[in-house]
N, C-alpha and C. Protein backbone atom coordinates (compact mmCIF):
# COMPACT_ATOMS: atom_id res chain seq x y z
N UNK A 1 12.72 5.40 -18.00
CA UNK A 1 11.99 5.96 -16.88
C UNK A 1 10.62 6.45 -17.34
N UNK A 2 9.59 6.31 -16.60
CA UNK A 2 8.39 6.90 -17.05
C UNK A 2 8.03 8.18 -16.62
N UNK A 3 7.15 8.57 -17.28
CA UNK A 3 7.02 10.20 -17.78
C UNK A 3 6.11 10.61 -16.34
N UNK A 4 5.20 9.62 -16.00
CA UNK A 4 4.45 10.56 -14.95
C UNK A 4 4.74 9.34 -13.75
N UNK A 5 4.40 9.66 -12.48
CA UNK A 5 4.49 9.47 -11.10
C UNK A 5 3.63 7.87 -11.24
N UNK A 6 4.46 6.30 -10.57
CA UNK A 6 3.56 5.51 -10.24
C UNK A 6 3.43 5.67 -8.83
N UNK A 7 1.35 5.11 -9.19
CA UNK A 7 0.93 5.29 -7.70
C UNK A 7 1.39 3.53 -6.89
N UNK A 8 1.21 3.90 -6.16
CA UNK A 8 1.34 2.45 -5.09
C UNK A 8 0.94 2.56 -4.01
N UNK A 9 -0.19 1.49 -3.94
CA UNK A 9 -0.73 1.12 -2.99
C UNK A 9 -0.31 0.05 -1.93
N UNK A 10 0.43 0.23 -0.47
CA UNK A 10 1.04 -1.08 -0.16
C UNK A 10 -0.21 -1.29 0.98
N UNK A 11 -0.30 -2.20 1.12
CA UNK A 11 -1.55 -2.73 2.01
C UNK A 11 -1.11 -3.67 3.06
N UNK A 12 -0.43 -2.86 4.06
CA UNK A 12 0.59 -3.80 5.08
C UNK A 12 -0.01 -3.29 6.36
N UNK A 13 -0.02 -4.50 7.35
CA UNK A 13 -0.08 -3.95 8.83
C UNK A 13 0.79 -4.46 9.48
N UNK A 14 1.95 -4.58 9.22
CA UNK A 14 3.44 -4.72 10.53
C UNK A 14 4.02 -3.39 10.00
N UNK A 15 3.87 -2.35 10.81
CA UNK A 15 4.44 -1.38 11.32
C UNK A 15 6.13 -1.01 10.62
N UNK A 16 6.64 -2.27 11.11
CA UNK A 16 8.18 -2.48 10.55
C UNK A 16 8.44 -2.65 9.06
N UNK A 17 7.61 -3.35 8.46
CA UNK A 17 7.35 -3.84 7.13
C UNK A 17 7.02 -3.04 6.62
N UNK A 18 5.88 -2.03 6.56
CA UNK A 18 5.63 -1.15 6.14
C UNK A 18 6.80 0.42 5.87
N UNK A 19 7.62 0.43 6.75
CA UNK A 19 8.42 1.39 7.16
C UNK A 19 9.35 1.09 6.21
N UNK A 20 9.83 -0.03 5.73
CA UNK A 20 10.76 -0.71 5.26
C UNK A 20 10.79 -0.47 3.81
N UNK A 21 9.20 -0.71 3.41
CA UNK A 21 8.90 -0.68 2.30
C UNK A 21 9.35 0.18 1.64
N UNK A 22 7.88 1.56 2.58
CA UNK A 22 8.08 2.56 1.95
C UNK A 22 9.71 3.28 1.60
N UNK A 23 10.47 2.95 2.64
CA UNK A 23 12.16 3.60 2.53
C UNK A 23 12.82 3.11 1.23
N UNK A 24 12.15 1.82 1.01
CA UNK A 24 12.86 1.05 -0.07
C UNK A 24 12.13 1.55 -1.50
N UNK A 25 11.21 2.00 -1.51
CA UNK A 25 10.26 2.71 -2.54
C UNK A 25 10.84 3.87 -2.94
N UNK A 26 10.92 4.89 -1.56
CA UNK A 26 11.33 6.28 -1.91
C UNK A 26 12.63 6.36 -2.40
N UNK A 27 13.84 5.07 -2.11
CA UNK A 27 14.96 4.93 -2.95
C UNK A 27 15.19 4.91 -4.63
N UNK A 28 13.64 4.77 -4.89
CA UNK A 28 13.66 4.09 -5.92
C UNK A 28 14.53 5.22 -7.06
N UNK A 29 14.68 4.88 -8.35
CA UNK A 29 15.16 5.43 -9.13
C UNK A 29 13.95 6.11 -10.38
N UNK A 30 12.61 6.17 -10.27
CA UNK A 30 11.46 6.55 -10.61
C UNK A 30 10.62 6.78 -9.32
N UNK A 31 9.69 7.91 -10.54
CA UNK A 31 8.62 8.76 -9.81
C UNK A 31 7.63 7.64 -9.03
N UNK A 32 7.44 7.76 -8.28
CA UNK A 32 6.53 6.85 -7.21
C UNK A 32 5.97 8.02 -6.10
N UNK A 33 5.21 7.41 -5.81
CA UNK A 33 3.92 8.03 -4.80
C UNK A 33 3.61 6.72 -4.14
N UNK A 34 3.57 6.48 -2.67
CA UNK A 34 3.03 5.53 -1.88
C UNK A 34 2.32 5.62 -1.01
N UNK A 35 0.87 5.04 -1.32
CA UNK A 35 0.00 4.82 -0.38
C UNK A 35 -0.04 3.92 0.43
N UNK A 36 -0.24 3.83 1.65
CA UNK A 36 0.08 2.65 2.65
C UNK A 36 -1.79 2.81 3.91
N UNK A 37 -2.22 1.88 3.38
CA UNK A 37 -3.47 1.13 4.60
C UNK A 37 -3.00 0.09 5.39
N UNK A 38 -3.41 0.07 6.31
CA UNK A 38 -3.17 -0.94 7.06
C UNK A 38 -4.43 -2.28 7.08
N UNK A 39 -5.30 -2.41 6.21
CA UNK A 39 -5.90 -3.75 6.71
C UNK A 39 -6.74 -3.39 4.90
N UNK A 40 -7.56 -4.86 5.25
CA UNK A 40 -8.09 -5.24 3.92
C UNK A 40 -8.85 -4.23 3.57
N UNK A 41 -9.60 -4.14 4.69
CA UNK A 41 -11.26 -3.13 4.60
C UNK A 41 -10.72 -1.78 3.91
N UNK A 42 -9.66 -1.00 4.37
CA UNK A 42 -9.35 -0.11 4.43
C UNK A 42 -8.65 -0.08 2.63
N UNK A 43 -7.74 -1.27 2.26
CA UNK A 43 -7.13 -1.02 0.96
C UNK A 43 -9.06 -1.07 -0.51
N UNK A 44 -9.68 -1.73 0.40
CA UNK A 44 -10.90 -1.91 -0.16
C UNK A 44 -11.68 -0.53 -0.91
N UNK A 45 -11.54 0.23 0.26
CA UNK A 45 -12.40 1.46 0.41
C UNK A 45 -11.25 2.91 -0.66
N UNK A 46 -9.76 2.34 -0.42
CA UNK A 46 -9.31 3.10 -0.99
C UNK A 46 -9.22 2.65 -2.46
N UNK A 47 -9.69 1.77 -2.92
CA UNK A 47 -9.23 1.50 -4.20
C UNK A 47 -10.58 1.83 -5.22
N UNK A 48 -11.95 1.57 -4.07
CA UNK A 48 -13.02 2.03 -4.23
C UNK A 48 -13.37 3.40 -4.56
N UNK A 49 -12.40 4.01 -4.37
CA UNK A 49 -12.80 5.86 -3.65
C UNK A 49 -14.04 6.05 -2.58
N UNK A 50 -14.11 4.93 -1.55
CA UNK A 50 -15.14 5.04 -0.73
C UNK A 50 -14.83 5.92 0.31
N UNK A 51 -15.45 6.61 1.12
CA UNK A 51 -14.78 7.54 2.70
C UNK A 51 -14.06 6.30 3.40
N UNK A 52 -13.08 6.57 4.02
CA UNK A 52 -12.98 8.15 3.88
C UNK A 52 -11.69 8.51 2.33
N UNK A 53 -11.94 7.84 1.87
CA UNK A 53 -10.76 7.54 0.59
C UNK A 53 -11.49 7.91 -0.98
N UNK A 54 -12.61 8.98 -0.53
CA UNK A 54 -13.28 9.27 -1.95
C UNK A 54 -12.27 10.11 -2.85
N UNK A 55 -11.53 10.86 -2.32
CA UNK A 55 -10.38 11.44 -3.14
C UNK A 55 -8.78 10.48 -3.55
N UNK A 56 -8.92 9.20 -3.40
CA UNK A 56 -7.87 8.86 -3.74
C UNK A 56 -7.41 8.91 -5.42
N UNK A 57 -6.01 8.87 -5.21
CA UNK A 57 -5.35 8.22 -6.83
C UNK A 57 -6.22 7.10 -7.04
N UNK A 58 -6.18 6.97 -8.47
CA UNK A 58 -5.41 5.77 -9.46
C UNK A 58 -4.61 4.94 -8.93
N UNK A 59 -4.43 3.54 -8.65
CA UNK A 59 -3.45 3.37 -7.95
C UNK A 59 -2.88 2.54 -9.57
N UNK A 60 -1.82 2.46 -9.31
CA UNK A 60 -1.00 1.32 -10.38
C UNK A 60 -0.54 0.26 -10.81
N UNK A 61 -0.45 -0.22 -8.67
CA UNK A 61 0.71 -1.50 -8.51
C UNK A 61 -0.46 -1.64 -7.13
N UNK A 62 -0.35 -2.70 -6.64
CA UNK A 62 -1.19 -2.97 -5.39
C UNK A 62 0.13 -4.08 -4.75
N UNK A 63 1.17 -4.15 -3.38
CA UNK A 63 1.58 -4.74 -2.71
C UNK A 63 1.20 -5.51 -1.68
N UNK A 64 0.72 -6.11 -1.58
CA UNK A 64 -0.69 -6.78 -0.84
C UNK A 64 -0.21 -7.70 0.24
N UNK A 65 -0.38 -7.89 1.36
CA UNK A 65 0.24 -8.95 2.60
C UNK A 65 -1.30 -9.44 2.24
N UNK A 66 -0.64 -10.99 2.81
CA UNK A 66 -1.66 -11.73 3.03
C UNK A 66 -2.33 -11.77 3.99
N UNK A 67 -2.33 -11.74 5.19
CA UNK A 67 -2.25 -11.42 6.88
C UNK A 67 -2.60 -10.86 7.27
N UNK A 68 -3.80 -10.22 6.54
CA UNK A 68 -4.31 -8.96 7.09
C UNK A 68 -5.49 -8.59 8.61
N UNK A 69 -6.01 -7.66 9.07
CA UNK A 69 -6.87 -7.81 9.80
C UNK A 69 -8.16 -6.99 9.41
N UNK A 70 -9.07 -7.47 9.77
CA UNK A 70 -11.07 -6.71 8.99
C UNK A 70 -10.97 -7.62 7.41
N UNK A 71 -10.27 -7.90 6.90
CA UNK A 71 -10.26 -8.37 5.62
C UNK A 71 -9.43 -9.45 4.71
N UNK A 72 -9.09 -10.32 4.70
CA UNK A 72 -7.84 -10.73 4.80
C UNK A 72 -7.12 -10.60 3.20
N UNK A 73 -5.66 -10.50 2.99
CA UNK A 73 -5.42 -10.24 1.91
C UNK A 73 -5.56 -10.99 0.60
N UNK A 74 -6.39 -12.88 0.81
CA UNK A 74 -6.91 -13.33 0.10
C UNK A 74 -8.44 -12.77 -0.40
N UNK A 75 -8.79 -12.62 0.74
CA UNK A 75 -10.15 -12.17 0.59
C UNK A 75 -10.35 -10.90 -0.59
N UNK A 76 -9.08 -10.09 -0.29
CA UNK A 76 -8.99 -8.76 -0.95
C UNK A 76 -8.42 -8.74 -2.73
N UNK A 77 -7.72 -9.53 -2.69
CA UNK A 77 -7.29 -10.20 -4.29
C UNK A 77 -9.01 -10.77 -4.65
N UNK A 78 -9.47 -11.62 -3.95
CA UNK A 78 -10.47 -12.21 -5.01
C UNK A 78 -11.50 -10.99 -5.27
N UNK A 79 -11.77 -10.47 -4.14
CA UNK A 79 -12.91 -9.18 -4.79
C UNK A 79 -12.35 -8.21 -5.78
N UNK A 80 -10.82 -7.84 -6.03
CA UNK A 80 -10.26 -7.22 -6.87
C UNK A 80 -10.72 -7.86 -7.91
N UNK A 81 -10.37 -9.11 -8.03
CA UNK A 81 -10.90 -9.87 -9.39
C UNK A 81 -11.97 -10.01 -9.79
N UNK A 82 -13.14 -9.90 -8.86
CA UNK A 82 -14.39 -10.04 -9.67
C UNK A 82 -14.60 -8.99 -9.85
N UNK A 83 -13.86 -7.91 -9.40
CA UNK A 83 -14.82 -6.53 -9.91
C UNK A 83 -14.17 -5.90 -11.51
N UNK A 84 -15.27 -5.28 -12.02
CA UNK A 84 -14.72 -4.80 -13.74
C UNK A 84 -13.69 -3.95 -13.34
N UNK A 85 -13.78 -2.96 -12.05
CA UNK A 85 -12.86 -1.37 -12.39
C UNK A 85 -11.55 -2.06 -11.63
N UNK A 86 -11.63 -3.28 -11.24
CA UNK A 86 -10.13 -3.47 -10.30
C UNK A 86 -9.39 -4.95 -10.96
N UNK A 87 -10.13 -5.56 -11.58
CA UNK A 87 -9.82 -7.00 -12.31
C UNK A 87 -8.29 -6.77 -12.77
N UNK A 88 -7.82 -5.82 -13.83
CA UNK A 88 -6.62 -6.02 -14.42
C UNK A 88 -5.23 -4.88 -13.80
N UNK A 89 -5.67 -4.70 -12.53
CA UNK A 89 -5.05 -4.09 -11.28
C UNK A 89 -3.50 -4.63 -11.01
N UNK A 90 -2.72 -4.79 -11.51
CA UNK A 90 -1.48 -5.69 -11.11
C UNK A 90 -1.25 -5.94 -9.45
N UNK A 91 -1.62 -6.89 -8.93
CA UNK A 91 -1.41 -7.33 -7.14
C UNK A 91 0.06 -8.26 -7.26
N UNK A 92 0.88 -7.42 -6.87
CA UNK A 92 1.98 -8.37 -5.98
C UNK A 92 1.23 -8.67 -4.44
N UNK A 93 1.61 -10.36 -4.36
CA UNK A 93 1.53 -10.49 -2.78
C UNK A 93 2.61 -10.62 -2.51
N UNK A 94 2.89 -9.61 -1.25
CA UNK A 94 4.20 -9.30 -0.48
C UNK A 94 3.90 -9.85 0.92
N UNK A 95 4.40 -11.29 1.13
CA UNK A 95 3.95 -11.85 2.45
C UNK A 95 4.89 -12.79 3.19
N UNK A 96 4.89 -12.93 4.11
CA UNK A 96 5.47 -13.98 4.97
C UNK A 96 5.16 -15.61 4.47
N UNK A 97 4.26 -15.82 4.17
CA UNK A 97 3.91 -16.84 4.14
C UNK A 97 4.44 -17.61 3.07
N UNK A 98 4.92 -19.02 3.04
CA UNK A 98 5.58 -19.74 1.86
C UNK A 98 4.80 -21.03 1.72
N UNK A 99 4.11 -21.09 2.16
CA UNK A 99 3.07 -22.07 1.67
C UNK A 99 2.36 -22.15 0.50
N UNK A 100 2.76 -23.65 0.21
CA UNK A 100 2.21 -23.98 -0.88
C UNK A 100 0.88 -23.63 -1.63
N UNK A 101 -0.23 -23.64 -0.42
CA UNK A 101 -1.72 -23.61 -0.81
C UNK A 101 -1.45 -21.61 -0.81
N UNK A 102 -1.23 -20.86 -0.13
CA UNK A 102 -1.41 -19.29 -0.27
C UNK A 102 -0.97 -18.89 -1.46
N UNK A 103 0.20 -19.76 -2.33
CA UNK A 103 0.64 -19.50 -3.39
C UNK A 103 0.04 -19.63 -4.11
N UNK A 104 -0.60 -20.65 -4.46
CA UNK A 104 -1.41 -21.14 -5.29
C UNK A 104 -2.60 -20.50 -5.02
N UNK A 105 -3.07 -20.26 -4.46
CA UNK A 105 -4.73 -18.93 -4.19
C UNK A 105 -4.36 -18.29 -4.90
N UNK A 106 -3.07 -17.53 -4.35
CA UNK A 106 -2.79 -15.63 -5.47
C UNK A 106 -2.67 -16.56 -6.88
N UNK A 107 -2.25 -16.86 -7.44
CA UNK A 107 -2.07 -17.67 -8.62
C UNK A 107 -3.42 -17.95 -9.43
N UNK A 108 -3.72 -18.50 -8.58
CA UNK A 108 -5.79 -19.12 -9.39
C UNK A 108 -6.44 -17.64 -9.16
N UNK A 109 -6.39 -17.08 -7.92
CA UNK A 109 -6.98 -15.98 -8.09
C UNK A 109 -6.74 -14.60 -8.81
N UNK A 110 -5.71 -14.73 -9.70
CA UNK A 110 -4.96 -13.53 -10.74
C UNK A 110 -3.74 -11.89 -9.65
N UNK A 111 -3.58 -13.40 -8.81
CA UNK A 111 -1.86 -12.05 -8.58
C UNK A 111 -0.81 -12.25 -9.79
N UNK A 112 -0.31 -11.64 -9.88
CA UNK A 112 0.74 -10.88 -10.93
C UNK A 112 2.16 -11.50 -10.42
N UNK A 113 2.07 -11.35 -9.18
CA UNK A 113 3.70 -12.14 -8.49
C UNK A 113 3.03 -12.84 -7.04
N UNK A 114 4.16 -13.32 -6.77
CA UNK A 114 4.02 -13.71 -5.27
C UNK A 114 5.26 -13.69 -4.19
N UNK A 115 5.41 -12.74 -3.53
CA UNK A 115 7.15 -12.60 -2.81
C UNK A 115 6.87 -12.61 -1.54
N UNK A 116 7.96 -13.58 -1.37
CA UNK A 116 8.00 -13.63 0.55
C UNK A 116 8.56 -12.80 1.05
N UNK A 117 8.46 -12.22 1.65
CA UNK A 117 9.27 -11.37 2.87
C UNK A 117 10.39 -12.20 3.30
N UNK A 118 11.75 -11.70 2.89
CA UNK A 118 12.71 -12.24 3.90
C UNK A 118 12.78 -11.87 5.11
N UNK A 119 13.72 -12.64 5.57
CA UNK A 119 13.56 -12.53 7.11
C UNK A 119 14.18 -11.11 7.39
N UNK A 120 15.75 -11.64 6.88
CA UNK A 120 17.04 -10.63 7.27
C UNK A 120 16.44 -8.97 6.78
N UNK A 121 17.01 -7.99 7.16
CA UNK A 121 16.43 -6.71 6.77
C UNK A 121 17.19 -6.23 5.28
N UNK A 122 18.23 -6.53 5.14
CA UNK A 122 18.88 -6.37 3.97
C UNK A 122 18.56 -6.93 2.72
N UNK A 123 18.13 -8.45 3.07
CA UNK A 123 17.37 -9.49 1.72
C UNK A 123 15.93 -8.81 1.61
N UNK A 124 15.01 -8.80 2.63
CA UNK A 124 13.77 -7.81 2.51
C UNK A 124 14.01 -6.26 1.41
N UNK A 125 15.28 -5.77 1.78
CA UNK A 125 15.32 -4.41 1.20
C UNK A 125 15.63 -4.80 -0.37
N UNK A 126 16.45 -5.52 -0.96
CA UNK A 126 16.99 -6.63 -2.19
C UNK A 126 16.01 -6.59 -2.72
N UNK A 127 14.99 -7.18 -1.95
CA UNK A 127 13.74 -8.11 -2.51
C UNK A 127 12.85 -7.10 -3.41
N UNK A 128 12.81 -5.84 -2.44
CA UNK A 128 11.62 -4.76 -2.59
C UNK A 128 12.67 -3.95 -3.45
N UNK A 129 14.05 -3.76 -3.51
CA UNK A 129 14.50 -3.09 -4.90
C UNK A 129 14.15 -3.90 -6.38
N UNK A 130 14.47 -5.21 -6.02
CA UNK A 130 14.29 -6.02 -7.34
C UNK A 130 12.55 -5.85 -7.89
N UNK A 131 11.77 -5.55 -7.06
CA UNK A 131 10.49 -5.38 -7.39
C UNK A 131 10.23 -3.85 -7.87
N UNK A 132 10.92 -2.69 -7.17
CA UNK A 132 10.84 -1.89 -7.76
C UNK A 132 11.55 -1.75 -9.41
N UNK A 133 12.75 -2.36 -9.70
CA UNK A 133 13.81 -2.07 -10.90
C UNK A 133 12.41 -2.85 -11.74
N UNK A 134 11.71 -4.11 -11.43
CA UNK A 134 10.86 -4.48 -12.61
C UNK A 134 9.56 -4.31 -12.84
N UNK A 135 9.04 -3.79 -11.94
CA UNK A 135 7.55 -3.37 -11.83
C UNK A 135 7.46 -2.23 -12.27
N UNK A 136 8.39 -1.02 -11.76
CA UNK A 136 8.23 0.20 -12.18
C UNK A 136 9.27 0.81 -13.27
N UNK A 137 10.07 -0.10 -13.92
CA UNK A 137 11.18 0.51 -14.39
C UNK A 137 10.65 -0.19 -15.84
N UNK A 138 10.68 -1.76 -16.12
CA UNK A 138 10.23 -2.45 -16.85
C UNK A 138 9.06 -3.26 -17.68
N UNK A 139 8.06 -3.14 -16.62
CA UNK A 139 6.94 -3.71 -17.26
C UNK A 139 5.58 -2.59 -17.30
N UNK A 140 4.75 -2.44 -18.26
CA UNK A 140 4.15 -1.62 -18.93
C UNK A 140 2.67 -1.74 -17.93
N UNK A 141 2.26 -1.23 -17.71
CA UNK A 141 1.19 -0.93 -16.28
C UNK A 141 0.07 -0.76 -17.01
N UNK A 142 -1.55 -1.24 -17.20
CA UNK A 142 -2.49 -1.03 -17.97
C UNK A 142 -2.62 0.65 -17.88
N UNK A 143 -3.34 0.82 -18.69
CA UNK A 143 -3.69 2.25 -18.36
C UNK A 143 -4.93 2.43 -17.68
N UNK A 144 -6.04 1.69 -17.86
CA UNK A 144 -7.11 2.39 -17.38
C UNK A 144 -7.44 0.87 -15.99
């Protein structure tokens, strides 16, 4: 278990999905903190420390839908990547979508994973434990 609190940023706008998440987060068996925006612009500004998000965390983990609205969540991976302070940011995309070509974007464009949203509510909850037991339990998070 790790010694201090991971932050997480989930960057979802279905209401339900989001709700889901976070329940499945706060289960978790480590310290977690979850931030939740609803659209690109908005995960933008918070990762930025821009207003209204000049006081945010550090974030740790970025959960990213693709689907977004003001920004889309491709759009939002590639500017992560060109920028120096967000480049080695770990982005799961957490999305509906199973297409071949969206996969392959997060992929060329440096996501870390790529997970579909199941349908059923129980495989969704599975999905988002198995991501918590290895993201936050197992694999070593940059520091800066």
């Amino acid at each position: 278990m790790r010694a201090r609190t991971v932050e997480i940023l989930l960057v979802e706008d279905n209401p339900g999905d989001a709700r889901l998440a976070i329940e499945a987060l706060k289960d978790a068996h480590v310290l977690n903190s979850i931030h939740h925006v609803i659209d690109g612009a908005e995960a933008l500004a918070f990762l930025k420390h821009q207003p209204p998000y000049r006081d945010s965390p550090k974030i740790d983990v970025v959960l990213l839908d693709l689907n977004l609205p003001k920004v889309s969540g491709k759009e939002v991976l590639a500017i992560m990547r060109a920028d120096p302070t967000l480049k080695k940011l770990p982005v799961i995309a957490l999305t509906t979508s199973a297409l071949p070509s969206d996969i392959d974007f997060c992929y060329e464009h440096g996501a870390n994973a790529y997970m579909t949203k199941p349908v059923e509510f129980d495989q969704f909850y599975k999905a988002l434990k198995s991501f918590e037991c290895f993201w936050l339990s197992v694999v070593a998070l940059p520091n800066d």
